[in-house]
N, C-alpha and C. Protein backbone atom coordinates (compact mmCIF):
# COMPACT_ATOMS: atom_id res chain seq x y z
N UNK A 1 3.59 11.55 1.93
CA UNK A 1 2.94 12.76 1.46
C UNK A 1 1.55 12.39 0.95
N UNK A 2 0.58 13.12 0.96
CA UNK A 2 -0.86 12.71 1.14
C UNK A 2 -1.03 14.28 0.63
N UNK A 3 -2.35 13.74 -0.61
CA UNK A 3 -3.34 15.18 -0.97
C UNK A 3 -4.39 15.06 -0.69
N UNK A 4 -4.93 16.41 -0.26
CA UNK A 4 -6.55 16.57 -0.04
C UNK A 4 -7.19 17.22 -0.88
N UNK A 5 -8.35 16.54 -1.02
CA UNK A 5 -9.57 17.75 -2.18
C UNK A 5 -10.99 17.49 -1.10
N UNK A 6 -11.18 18.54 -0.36
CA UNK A 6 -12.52 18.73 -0.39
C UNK A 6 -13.70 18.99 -1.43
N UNK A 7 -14.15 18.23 -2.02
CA UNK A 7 -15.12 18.22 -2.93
C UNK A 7 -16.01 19.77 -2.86
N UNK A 8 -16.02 20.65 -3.43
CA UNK A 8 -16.84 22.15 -3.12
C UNK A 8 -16.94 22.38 -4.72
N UNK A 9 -17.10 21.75 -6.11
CA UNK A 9 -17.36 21.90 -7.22
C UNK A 9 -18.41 20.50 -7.53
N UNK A 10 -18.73 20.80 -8.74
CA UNK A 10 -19.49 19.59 -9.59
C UNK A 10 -18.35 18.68 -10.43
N UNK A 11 -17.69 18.36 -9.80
CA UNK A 11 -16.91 17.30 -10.22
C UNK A 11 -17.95 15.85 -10.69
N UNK A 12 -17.78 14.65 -11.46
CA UNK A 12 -18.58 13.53 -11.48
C UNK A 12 -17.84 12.77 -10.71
N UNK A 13 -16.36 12.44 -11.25
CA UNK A 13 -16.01 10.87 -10.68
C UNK A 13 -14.33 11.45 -10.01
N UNK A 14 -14.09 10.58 -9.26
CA UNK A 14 -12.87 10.53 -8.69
C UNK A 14 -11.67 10.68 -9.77
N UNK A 15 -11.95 10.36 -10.80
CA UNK A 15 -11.10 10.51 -11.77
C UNK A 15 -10.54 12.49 -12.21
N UNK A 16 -12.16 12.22 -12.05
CA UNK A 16 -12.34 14.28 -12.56
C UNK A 16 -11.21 14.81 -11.82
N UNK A 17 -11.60 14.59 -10.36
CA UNK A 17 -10.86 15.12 -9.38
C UNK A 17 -9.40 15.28 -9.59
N UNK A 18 -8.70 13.73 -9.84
CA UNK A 18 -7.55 13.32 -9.85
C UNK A 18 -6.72 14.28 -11.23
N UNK A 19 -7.38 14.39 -12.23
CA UNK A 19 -7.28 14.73 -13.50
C UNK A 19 -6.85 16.76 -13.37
N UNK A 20 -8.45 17.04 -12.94
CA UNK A 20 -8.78 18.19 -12.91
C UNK A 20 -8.18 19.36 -11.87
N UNK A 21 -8.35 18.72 -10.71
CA UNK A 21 -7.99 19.24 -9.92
C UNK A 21 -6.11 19.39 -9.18
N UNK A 22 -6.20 18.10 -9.40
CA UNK A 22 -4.53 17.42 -8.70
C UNK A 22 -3.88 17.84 -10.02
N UNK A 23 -4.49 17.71 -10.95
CA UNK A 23 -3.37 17.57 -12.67
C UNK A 23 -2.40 16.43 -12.13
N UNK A 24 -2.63 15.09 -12.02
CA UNK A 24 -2.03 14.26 -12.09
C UNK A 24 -2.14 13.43 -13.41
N UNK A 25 -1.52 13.10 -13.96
CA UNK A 25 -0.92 12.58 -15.32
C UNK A 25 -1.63 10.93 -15.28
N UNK A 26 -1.66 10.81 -17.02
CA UNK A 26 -2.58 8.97 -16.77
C UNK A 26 -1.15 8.56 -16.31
N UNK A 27 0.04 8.28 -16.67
CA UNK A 27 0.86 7.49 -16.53
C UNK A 27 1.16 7.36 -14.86
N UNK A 28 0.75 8.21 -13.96
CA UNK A 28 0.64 8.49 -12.54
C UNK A 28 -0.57 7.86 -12.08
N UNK A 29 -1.61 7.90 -12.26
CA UNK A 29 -3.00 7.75 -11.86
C UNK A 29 -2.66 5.94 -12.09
N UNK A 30 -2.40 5.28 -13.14
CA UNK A 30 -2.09 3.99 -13.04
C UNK A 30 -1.86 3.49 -12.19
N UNK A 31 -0.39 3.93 -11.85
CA UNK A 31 0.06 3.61 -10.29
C UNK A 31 -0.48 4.07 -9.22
N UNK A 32 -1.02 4.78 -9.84
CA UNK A 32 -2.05 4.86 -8.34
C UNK A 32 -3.23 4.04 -7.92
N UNK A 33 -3.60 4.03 -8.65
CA UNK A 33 -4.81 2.65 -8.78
C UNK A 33 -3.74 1.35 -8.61
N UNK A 34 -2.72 1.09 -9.21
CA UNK A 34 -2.34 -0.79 -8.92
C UNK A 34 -1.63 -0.43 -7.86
N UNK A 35 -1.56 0.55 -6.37
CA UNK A 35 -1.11 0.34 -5.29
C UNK A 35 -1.92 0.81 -4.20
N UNK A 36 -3.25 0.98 -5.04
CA UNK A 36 -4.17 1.09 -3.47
C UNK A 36 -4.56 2.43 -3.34
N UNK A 37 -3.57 3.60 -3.83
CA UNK A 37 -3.55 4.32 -2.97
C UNK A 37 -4.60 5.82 -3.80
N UNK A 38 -5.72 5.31 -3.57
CA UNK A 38 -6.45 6.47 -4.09
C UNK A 38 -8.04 6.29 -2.81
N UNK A 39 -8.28 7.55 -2.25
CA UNK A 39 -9.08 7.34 -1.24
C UNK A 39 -10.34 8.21 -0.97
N UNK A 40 -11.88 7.57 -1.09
CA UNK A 40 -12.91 8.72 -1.15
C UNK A 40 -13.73 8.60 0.37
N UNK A 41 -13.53 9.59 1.06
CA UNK A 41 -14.00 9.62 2.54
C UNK A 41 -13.12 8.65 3.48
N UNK A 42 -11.74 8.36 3.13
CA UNK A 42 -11.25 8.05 4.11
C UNK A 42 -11.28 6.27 3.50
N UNK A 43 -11.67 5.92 2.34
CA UNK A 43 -11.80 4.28 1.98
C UNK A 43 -11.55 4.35 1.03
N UNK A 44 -10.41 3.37 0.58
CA UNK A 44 -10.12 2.75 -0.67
C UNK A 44 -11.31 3.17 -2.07
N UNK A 45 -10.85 3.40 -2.97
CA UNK A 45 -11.62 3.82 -4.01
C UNK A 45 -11.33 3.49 -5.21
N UNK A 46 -12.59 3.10 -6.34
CA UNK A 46 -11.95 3.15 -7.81
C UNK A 46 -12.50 4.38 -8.55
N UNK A 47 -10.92 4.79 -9.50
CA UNK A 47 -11.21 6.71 -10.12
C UNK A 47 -13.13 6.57 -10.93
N UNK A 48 -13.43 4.87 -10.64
CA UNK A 48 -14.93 5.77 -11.20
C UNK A 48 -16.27 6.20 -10.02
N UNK A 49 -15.66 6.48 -9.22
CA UNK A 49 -16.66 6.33 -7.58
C UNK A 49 -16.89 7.39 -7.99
N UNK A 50 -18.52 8.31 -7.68
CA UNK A 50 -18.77 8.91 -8.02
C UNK A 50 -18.63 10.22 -6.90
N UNK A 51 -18.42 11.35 -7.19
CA UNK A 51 -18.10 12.18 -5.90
C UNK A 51 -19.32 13.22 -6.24
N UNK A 52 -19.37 13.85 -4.77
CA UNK A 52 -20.82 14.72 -4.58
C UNK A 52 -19.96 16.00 -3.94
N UNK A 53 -20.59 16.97 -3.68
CA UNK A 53 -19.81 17.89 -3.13
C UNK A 53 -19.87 17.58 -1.50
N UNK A 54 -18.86 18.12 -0.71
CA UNK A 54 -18.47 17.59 0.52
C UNK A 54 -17.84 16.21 0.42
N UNK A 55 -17.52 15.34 -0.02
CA UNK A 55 -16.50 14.22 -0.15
C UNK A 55 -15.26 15.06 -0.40
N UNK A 56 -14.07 13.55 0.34
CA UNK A 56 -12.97 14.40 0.52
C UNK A 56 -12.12 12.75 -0.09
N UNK A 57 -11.52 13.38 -1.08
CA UNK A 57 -10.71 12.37 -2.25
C UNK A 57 -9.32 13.23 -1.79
N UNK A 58 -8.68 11.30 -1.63
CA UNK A 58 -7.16 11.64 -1.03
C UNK A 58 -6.53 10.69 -1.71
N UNK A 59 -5.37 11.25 -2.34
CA UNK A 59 -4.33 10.36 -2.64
C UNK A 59 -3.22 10.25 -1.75
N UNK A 60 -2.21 9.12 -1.90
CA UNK A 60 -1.12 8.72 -0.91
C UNK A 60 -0.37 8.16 -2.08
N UNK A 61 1.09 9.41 -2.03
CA UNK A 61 1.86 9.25 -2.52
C UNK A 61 3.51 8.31 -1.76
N UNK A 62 3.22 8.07 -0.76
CA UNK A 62 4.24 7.94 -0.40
C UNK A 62 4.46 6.24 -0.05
N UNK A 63 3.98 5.44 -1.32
CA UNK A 63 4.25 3.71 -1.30
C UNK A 63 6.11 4.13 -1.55
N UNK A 64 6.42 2.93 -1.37
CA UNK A 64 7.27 2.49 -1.92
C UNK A 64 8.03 2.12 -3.35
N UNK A 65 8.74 2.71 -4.00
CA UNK A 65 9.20 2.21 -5.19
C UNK A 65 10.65 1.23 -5.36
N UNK A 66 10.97 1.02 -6.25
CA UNK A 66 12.60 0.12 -6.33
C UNK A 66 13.00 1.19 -7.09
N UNK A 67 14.37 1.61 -6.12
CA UNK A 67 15.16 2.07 -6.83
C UNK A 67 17.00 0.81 -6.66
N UNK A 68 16.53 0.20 -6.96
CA UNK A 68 18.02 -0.68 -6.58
C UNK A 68 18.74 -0.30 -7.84
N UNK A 69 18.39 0.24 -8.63
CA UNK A 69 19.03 0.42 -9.92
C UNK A 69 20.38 1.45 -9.77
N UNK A 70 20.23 2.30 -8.79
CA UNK A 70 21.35 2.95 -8.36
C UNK A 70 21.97 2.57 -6.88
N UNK A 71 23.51 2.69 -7.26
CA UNK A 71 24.38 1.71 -5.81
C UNK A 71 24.49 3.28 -4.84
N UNK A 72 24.10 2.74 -3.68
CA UNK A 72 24.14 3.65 -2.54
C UNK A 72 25.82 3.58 -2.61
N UNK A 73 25.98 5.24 -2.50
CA UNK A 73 27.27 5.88 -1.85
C UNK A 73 27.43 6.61 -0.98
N UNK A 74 28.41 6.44 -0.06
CA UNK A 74 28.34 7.67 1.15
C UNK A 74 29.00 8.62 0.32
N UNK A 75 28.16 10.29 0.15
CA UNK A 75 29.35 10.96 0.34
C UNK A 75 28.58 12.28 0.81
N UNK A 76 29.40 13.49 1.28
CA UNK A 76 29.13 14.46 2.15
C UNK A 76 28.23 15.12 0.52
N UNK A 77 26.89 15.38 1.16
CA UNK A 77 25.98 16.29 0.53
C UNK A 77 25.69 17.61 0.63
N UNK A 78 26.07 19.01 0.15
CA UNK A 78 25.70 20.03 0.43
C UNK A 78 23.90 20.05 0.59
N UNK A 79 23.44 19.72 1.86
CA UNK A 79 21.89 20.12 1.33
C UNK A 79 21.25 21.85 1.72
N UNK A 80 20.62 22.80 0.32
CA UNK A 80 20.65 23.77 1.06
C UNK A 80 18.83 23.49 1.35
N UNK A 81 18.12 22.59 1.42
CA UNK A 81 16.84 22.90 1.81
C UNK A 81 16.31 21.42 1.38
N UNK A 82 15.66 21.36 2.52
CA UNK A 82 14.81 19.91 2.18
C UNK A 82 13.24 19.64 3.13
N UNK A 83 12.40 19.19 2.32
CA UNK A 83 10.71 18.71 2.88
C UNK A 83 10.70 17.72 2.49
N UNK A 84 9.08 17.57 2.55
CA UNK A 84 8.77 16.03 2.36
C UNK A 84 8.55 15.78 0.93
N UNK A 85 8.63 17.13 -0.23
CA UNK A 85 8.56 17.02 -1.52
C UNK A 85 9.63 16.75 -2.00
N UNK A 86 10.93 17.61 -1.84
CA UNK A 86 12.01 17.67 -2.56
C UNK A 86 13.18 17.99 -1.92
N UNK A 87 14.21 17.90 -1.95
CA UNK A 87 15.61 18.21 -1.54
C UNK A 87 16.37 19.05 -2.57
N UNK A 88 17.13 19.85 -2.25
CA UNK A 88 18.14 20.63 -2.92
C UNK A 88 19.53 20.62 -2.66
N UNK A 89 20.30 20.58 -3.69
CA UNK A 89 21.57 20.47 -3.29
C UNK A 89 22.79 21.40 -3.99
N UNK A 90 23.79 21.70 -3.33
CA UNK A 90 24.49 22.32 -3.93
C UNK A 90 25.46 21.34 -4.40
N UNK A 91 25.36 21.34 -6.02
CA UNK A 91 26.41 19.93 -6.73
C UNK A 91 27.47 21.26 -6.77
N UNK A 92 28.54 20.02 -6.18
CA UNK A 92 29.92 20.58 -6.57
C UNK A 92 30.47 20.37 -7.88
N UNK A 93 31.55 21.17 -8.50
CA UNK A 93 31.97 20.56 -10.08
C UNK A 93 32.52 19.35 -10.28
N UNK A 94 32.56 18.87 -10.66
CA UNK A 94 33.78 17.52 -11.22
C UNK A 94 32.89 16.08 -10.69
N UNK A 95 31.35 16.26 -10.70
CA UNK A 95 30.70 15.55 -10.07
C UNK A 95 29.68 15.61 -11.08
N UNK A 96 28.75 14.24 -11.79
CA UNK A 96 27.69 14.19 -12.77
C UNK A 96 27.08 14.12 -12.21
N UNK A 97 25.42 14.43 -12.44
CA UNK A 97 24.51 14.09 -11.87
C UNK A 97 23.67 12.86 -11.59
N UNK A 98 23.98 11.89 -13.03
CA UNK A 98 23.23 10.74 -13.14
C UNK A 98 24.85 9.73 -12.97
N UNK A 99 24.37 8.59 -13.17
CA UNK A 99 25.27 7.58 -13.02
C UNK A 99 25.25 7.18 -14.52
N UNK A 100 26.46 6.59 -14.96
CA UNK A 100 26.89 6.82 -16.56
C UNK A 100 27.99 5.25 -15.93
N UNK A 101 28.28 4.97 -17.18
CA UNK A 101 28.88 3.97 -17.80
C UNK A 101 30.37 4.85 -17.02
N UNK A 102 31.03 5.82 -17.13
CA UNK A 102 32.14 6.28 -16.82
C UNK A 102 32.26 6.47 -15.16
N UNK A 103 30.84 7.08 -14.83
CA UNK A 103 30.09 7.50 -13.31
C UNK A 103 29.62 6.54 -12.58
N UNK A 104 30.17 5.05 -12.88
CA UNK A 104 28.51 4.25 -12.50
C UNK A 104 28.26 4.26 -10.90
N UNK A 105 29.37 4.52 -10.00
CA UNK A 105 29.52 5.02 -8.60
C UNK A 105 29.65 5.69 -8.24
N UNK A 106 30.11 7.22 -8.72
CA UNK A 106 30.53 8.31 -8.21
C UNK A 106 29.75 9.60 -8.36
N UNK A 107 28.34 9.14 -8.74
CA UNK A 107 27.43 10.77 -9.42
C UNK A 107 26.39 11.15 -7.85
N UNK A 108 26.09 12.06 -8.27
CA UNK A 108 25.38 12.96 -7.36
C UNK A 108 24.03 12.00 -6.74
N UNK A 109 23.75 11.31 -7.81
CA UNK A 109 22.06 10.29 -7.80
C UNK A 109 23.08 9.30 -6.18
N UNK A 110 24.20 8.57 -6.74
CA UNK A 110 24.35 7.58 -5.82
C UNK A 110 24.67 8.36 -4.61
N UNK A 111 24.85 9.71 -3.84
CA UNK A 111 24.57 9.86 -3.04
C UNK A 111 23.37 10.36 -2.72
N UNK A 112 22.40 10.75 -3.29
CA UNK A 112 21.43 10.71 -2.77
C UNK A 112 20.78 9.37 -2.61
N UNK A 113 20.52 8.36 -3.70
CA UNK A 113 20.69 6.72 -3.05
C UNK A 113 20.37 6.75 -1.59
N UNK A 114 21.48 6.87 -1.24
CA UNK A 114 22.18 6.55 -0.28
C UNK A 114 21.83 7.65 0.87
N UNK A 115 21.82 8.44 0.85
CA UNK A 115 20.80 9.69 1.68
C UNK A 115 19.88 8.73 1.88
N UNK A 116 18.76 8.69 1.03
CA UNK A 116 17.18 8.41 0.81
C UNK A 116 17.17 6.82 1.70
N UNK A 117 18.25 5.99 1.61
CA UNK A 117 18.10 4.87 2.44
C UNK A 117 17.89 4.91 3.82
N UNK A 118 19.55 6.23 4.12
CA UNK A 118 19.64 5.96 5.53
C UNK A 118 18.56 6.85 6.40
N UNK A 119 17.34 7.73 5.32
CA UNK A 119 16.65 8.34 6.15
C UNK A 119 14.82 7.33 5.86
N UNK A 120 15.40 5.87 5.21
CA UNK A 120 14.66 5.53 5.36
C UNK A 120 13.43 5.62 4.23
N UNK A 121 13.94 6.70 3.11
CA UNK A 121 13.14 6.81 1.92
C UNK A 121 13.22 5.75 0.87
N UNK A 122 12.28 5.02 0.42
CA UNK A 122 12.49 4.17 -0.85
C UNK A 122 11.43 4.59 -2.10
N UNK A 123 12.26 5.70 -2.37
CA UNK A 123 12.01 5.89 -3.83
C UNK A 123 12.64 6.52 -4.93
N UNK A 124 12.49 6.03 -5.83
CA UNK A 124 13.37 6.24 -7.37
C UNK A 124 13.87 7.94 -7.12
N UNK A 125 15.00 7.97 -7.71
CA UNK A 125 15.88 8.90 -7.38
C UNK A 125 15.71 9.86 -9.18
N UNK A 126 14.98 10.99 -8.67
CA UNK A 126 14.50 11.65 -9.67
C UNK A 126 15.13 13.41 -9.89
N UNK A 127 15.95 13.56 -10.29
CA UNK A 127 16.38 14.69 -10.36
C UNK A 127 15.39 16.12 -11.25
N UNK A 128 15.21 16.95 -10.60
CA UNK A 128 14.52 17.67 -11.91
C UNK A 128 14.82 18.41 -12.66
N UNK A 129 15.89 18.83 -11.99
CA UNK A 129 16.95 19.71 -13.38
C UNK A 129 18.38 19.17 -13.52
N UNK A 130 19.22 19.43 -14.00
CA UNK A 130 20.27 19.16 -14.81
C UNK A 130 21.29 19.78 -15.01
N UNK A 131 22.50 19.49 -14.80
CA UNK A 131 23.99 20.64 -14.78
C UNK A 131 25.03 19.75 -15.21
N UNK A 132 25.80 20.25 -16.35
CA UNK A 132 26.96 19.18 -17.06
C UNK A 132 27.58 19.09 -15.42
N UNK A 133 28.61 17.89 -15.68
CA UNK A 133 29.73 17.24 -14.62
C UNK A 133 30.47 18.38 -13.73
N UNK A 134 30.74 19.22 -15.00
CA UNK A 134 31.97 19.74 -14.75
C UNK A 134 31.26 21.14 -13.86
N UNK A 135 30.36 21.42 -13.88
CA UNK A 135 29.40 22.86 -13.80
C UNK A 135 29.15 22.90 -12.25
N UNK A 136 29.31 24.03 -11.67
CA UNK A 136 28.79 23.74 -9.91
C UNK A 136 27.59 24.33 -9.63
N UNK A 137 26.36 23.98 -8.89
CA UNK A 137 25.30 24.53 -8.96
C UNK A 137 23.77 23.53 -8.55
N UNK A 138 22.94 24.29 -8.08
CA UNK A 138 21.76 23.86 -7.39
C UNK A 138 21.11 22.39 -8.77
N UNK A 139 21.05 21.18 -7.47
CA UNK A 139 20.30 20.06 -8.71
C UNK A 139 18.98 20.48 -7.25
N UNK A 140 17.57 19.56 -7.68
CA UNK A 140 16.58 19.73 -7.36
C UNK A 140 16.26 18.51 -7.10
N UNK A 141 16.14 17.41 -6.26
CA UNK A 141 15.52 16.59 -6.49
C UNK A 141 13.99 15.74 -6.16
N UNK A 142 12.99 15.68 -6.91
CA UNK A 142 11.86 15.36 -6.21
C UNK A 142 11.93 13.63 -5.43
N UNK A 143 10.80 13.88 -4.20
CA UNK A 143 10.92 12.66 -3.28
C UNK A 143 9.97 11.91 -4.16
N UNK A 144 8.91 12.10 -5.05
CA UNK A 144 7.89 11.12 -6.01
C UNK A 144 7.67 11.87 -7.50
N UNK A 145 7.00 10.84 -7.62
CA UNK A 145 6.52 11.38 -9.28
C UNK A 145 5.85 12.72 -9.46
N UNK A 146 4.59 12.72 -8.23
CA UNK A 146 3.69 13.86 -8.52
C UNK A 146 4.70 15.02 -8.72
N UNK A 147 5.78 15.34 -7.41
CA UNK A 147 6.36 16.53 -7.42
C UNK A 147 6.69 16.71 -8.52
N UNK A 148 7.72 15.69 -9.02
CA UNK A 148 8.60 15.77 -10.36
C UNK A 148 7.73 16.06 -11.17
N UNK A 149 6.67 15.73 -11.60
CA UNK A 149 6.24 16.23 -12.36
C UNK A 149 5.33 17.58 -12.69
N UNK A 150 4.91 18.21 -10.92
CA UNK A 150 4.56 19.78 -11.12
C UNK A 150 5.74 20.70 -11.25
N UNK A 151 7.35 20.44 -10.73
CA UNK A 151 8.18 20.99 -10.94
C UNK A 151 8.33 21.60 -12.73
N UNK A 152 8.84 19.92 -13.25
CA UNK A 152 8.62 20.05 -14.44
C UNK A 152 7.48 21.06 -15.64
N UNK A 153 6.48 20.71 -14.87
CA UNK A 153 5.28 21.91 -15.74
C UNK A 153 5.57 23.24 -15.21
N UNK A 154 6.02 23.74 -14.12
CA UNK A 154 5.96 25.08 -13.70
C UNK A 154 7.70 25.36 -14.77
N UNK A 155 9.31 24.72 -14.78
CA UNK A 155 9.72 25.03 -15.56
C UNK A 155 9.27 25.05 -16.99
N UNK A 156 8.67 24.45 -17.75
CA UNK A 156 8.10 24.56 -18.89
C UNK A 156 7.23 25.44 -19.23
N UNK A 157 6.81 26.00 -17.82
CA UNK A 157 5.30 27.19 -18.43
C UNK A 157 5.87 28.05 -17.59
N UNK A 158 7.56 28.18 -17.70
CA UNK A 158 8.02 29.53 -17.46
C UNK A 158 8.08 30.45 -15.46
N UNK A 159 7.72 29.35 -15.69
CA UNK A 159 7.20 29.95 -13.92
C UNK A 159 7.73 29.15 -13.01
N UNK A 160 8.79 28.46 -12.98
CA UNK A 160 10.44 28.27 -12.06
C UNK A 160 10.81 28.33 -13.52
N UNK A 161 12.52 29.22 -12.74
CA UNK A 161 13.14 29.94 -13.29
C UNK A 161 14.36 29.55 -12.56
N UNK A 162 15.55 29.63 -13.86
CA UNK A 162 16.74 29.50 -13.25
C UNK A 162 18.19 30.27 -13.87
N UNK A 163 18.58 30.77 -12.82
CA UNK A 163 19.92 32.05 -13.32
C UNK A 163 21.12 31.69 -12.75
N UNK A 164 22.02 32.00 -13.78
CA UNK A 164 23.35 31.01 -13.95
C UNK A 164 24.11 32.34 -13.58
N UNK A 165 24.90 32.11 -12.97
CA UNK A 165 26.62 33.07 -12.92
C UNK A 165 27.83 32.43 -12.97
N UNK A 166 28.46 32.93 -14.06
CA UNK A 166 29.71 32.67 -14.25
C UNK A 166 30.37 33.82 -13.52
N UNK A 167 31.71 32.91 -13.22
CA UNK A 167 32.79 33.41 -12.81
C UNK A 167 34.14 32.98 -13.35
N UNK A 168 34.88 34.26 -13.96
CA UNK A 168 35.68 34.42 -15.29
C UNK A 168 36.89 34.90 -14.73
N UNK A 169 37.96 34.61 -15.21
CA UNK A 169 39.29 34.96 -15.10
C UNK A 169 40.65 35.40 -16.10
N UNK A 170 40.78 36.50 -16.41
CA UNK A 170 40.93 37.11 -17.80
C UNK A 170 40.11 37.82 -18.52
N UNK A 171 41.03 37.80 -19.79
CA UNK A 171 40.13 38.58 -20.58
C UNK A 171 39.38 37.85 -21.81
N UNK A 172 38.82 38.20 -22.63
CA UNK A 172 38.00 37.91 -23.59
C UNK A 172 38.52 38.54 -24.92
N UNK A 173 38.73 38.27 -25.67
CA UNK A 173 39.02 38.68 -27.22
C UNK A 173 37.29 39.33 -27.66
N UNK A 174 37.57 40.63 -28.44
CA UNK A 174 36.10 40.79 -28.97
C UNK A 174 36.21 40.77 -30.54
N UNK A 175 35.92 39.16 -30.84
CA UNK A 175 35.94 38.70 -31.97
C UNK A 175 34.71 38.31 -32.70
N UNK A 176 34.22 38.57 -33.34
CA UNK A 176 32.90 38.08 -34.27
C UNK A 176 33.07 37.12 -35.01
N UNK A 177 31.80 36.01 -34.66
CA UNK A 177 32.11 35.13 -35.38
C UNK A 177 31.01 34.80 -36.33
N UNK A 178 31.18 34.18 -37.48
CA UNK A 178 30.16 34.12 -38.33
C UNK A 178 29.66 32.82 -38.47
N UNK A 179 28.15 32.28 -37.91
CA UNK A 179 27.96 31.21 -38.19
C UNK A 179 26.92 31.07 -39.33
């Protein structure tokens, strides 16, 4: 995955760009600089190169990371939608999302692991939202940091949104409780 900025503002430096425009994070931009992958007209660049309008500043997100930290598992994945940003899945119940001391083979991450190998993806296995074990329902997962982290700001500033349905069996007592 690869971004483009045609330069068409008064930006100063490649940094501006990266900052201003992309909203890529310092803790991102680091790694981006110690793997090469930041680019002004098509050549290697450092965020202080100075940009003019018409330059075209590209980042390349798609190095390689280690994720050996989680053990690849086969298991059948509901996927309901997937690009080159993110995958979605429908987690079934009785299944965690992360790998745990109790989970350390059996969570939702080690099959995706294990997805992400056999299609050839090597990178850290980043979920962006979250559902107890027991709970059935859409996890999100980004393919890099950048995504994960515009996901993340659009839930936080309200703008992805997520709606839960239960499904109940019986009745309910209408009891008040006082906390």
């Amino acid at each position: 995955m690869e971004l483009y900025y045609k330069v068409d503002t008064n930006y100063k430096t490649v940094k501006d760009v990266l900052s201003a425009y992309f909203h890529i994070s310092h803790r991102l931009l680091i790694k981006l600089k110690n793997t090469n992958n930041i680019f002004l007209n098509n050549s290697p660049t450092s965020v202080n190169s100075t940009v003019t309008i018409g330059d075209c500043v590209c980042v390349k997100l798609d190095y390689g990371e280690d994720n050996s930290n989680i053990i690849p598992i086969k298991m059948n994945l509901d996927i309901l939608y997937e690009d080159d940003s993110y995958i979605v899945i429908n987690k079934p119940a009785g299944i965690a999302v992360h790998p745990s001391i109790l989970h350390f083979e059996d969570s939702l991450s080690n099959g995706i692991k294990y997805y992400f190998d056999s299609i050839g993806l090597q990178k850290k296995i980043r979920p962006v939202n979250r559902i107890d074990k027991d709970t059935s329902g859409i996890v999100i997962f980004a393919k890099n940091e950048y995504i994960q982290e515009m996901l993340i700001k659009q839930m936080n500033s309200k703008k992805f949104s997520k709606e839960y349905i239960a499904i109940v069996e019986g009745y309910f007592e209408n009891k008040k409780r006082n906390y």
